[in-house]
PDB file of N, CA and C in Angstrom:
ATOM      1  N   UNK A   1     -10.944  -9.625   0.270  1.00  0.00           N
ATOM      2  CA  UNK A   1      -9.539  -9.598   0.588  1.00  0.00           C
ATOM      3  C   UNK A   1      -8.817 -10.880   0.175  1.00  0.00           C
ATOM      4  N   UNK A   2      -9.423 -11.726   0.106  1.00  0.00           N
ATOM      5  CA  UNK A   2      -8.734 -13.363  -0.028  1.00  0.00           C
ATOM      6  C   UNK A   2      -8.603 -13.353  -1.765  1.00  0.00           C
ATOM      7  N   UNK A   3      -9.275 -12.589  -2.860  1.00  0.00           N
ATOM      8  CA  UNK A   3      -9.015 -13.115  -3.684  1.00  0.00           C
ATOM      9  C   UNK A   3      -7.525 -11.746  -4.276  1.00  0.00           C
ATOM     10  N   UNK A   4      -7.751 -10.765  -3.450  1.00  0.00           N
ATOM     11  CA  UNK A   4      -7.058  -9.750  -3.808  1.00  0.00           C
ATOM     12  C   UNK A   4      -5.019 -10.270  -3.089  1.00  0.00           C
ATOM     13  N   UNK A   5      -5.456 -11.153  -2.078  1.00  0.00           N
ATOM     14  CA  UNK A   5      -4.050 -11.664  -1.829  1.00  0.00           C
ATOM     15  C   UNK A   5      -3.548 -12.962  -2.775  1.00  0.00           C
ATOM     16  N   UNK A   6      -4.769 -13.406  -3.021  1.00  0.00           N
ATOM     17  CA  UNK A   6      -4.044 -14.403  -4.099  1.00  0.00           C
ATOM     18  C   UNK A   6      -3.628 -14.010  -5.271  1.00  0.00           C
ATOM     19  N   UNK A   7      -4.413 -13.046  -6.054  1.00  0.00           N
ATOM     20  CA  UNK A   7      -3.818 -12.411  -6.960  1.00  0.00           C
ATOM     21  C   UNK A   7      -2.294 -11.748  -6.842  1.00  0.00           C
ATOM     22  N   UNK A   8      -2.364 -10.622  -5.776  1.00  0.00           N
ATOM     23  CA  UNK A   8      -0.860 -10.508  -5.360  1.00  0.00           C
ATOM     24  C   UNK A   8       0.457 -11.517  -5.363  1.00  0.00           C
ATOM     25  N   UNK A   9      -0.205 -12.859  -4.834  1.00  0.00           N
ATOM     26  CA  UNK A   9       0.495 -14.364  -4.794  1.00  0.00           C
ATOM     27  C   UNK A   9       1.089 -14.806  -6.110  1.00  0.00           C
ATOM     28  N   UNK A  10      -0.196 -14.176  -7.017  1.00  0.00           N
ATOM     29  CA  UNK A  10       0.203 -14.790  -8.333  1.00  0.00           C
ATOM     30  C   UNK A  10       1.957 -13.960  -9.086  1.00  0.00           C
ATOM     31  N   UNK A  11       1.535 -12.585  -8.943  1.00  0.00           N
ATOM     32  CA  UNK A  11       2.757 -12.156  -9.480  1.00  0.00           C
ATOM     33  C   UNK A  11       3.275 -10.884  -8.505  1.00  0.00           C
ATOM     34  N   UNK A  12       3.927 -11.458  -7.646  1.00  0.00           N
ATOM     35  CA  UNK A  12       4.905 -10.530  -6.539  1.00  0.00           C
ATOM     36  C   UNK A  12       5.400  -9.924  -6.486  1.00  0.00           C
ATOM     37  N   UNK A  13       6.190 -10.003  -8.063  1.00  0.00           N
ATOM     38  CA  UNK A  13       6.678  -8.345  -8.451  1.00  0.00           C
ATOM     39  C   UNK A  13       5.819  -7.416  -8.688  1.00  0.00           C
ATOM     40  N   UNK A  14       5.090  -7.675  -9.665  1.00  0.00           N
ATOM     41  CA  UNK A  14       3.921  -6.543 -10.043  1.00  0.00           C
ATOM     42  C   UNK A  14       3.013  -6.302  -9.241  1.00  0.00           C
ATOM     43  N   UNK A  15       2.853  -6.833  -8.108  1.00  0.00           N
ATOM     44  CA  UNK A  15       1.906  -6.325  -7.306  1.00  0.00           C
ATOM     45  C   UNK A  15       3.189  -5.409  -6.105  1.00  0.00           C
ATOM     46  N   UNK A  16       4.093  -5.973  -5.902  1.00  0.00           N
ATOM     47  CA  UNK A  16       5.027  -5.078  -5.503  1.00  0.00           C
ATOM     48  C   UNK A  16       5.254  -3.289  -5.820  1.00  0.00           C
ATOM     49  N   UNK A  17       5.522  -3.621  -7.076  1.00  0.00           N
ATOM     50  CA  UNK A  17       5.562  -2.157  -8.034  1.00  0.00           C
ATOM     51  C   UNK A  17       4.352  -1.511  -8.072  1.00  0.00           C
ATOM     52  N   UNK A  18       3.192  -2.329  -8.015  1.00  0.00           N
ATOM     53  CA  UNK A  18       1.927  -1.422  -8.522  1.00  0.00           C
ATOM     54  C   UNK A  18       1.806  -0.904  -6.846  1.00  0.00           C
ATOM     55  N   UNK A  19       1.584  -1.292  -5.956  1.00  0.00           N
ATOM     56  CA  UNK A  19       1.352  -0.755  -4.672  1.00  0.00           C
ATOM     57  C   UNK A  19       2.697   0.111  -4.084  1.00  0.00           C
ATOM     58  N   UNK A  20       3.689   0.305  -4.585  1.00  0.00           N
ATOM     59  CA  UNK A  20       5.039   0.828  -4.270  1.00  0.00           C
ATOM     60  C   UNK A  20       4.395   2.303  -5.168  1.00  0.00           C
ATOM     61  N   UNK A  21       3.784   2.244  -6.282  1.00  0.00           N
ATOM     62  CA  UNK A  21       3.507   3.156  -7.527  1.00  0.00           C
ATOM     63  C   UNK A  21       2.311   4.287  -6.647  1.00  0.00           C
ATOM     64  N   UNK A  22       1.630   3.587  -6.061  1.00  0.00           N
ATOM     65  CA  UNK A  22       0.475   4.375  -5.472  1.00  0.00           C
ATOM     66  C   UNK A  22       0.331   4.525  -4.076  1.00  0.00           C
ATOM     67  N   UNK A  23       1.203   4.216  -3.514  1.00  0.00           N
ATOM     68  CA  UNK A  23       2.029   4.511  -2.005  1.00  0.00           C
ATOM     69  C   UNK A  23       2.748   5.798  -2.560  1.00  0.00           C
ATOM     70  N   UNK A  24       3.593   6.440  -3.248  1.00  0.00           N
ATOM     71  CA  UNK A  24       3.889   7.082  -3.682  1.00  0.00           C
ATOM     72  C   UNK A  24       3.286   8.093  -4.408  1.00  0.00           C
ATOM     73  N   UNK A  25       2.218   7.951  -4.714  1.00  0.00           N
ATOM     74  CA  UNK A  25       1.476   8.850  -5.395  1.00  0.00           C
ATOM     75  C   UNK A  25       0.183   9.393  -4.172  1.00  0.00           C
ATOM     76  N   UNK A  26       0.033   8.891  -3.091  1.00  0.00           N
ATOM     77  CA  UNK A  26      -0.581   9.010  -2.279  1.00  0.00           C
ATOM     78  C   UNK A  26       0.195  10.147  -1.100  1.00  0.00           C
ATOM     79  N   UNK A  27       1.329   9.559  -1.089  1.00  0.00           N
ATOM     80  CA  UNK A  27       2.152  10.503  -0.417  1.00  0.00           C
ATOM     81  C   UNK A  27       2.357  11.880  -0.612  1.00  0.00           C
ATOM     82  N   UNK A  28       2.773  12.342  -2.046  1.00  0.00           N
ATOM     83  CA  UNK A  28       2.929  13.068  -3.219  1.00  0.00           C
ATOM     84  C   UNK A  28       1.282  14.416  -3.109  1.00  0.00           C
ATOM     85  N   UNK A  29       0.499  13.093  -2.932  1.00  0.00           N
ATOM     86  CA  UNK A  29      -1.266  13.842  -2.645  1.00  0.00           C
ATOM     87  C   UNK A  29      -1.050  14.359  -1.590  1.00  0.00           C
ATOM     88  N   UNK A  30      -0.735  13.696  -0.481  1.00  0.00           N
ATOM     89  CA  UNK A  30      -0.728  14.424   1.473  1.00  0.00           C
ATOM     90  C   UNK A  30       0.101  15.362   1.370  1.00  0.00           C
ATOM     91  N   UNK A  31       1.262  15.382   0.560  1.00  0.00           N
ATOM     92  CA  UNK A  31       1.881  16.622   0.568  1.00  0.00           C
ATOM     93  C   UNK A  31       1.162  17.550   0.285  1.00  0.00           C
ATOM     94  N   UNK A  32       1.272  17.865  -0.791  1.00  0.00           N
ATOM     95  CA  UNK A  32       0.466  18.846  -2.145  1.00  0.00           C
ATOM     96  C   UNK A  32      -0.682  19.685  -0.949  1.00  0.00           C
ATOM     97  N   UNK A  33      -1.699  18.804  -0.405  1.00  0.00           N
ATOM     98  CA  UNK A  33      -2.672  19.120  -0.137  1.00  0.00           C
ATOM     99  C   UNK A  33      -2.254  19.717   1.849  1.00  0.00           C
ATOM    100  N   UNK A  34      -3.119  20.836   2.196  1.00  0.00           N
ATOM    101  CA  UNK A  34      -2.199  21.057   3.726  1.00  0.00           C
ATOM    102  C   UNK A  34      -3.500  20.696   4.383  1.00  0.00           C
ATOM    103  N   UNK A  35      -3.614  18.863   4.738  1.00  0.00           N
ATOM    104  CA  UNK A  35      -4.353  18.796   5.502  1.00  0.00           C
ATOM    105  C   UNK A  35      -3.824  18.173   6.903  1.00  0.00           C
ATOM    106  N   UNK A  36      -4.464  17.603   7.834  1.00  0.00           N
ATOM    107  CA  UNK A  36      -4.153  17.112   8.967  1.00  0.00           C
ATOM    108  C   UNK A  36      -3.862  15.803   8.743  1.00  0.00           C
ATOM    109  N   UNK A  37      -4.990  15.025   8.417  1.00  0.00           N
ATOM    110  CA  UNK A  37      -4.764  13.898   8.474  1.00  0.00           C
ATOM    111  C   UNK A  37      -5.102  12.785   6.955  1.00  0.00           C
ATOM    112  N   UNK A  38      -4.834  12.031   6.681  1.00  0.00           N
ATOM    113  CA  UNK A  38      -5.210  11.233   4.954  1.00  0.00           C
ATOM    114  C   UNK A  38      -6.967  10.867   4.862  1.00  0.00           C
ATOM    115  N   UNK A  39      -6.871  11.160   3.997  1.00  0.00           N
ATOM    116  CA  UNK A  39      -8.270  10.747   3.506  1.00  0.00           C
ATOM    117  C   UNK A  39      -8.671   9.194   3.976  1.00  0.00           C
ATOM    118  N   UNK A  40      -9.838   8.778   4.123  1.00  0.00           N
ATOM    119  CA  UNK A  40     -10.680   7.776   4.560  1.00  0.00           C
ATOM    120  C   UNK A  40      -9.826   6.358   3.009  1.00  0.00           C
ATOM    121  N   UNK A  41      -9.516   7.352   2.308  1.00  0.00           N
ATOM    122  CA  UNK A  41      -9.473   6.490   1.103  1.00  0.00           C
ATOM    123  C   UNK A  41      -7.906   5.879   1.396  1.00  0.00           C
ATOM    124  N   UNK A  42      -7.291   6.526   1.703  1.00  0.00           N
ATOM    125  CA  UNK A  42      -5.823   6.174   2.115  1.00  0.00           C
ATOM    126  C   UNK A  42      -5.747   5.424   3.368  1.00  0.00           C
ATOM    127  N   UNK A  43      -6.656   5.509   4.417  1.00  0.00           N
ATOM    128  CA  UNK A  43      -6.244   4.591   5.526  1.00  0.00           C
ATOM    129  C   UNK A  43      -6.707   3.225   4.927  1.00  0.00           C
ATOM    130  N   UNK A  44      -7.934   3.164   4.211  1.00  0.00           N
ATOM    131  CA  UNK A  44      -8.408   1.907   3.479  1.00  0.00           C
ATOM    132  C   UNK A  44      -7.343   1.139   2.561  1.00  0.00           C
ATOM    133  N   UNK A  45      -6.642   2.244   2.033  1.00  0.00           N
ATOM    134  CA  UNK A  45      -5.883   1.535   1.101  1.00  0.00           C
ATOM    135  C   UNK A  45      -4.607   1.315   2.026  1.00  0.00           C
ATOM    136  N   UNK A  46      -3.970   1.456   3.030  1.00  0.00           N
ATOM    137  CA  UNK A  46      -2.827   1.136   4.002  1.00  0.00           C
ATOM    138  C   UNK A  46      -3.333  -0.086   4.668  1.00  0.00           C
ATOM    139  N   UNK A  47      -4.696  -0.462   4.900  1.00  0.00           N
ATOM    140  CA  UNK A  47      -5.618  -1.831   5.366  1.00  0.00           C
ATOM    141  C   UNK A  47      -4.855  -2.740   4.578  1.00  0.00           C
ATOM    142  N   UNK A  48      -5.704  -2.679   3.317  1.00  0.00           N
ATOM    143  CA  UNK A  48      -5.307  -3.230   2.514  1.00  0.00           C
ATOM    144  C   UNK A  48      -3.932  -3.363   2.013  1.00  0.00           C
ATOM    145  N   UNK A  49      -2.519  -2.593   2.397  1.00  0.00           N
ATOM    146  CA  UNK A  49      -0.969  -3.373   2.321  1.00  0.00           C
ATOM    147  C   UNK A  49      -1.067  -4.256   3.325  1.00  0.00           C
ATOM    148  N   UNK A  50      -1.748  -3.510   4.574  1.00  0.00           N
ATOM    149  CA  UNK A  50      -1.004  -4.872   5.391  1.00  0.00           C
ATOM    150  C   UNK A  50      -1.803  -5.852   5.482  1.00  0.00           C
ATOM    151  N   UNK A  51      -2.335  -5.983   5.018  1.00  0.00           N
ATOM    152  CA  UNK A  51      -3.710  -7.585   4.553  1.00  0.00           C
ATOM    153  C   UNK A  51      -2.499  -7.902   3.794  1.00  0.00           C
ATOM    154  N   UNK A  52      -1.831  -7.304   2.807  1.00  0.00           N
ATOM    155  CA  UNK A  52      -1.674  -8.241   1.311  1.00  0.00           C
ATOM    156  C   UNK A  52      -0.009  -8.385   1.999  1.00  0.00           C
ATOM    157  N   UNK A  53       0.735  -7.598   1.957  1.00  0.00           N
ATOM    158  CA  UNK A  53       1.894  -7.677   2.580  1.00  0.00           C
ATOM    159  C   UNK A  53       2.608  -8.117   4.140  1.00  0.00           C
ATOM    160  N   UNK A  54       3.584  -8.839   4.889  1.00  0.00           N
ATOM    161  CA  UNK A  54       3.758  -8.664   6.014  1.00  0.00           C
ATOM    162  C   UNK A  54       4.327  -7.398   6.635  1.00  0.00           C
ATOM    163  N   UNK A  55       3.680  -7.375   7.910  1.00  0.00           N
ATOM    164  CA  UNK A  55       3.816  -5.859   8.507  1.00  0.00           C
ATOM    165  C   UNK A  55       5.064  -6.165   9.557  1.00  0.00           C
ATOM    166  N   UNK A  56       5.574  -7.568  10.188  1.00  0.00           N
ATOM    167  CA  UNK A  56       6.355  -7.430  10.862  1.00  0.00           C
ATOM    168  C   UNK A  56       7.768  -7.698  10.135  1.00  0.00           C
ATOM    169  N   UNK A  57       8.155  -7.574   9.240  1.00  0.00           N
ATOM    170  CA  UNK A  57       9.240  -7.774   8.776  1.00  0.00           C
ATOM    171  C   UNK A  57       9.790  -6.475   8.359  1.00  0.00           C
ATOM    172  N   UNK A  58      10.825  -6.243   9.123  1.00  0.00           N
ATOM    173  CA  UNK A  58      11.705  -4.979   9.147  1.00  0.00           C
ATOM    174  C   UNK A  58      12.337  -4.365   8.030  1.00  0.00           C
ATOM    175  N   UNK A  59      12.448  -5.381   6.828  1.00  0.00           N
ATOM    176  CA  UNK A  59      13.205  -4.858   5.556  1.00  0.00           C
ATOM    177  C   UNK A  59      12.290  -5.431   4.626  1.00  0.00           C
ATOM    178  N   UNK A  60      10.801  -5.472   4.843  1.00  0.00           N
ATOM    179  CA  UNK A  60       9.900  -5.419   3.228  1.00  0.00           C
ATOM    180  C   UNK A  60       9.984  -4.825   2.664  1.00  0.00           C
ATOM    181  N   UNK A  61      10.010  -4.506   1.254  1.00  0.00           N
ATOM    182  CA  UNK A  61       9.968  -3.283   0.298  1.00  0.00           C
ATOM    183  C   UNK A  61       8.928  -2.446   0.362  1.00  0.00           C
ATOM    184  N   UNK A  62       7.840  -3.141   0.351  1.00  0.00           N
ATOM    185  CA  UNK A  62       6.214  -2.506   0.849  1.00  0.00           C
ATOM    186  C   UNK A  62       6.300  -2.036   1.891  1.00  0.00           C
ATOM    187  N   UNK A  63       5.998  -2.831   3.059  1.00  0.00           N
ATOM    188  CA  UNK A  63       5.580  -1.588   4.166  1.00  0.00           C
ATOM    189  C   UNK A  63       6.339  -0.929   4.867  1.00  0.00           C
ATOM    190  N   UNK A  64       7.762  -1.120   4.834  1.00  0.00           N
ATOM    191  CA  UNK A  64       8.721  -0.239   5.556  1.00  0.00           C
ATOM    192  C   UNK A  64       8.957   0.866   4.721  1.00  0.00           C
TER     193      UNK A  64
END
């Protein structure tokens, strides 16, 4: 996790867009598909925004 936030650190936009890109495409999947709840792979990868992103800030682009 530590080298995956520094990388993010490095370029903030593009890690912005790339996780905005597959937040969206994940969503897009839960639709499509009529299940209950997200795959094991999607709660892992929602871990991982709020590791890389802050979760208490009300107007992030990421996690709000």
């Amino acid at each position: 996790m530590p080298q995956l936030f520094d990388i993010a650190q490095l370029n903030k936009e593009g890690a912005h867009e790339a996780l905005i890109q597959v937040l969206k495409e994940k969503y897009q999947e839960y639709n499509d598909k009529s299940k209950n709840y997200p795959g094991i792979e999607v709660l892992l990868f929602l871990n991982v925004v709020s590791c890389l992103f802050p979760t208490s800030d009300f107007r992030h682009q990421v996690c709000t």
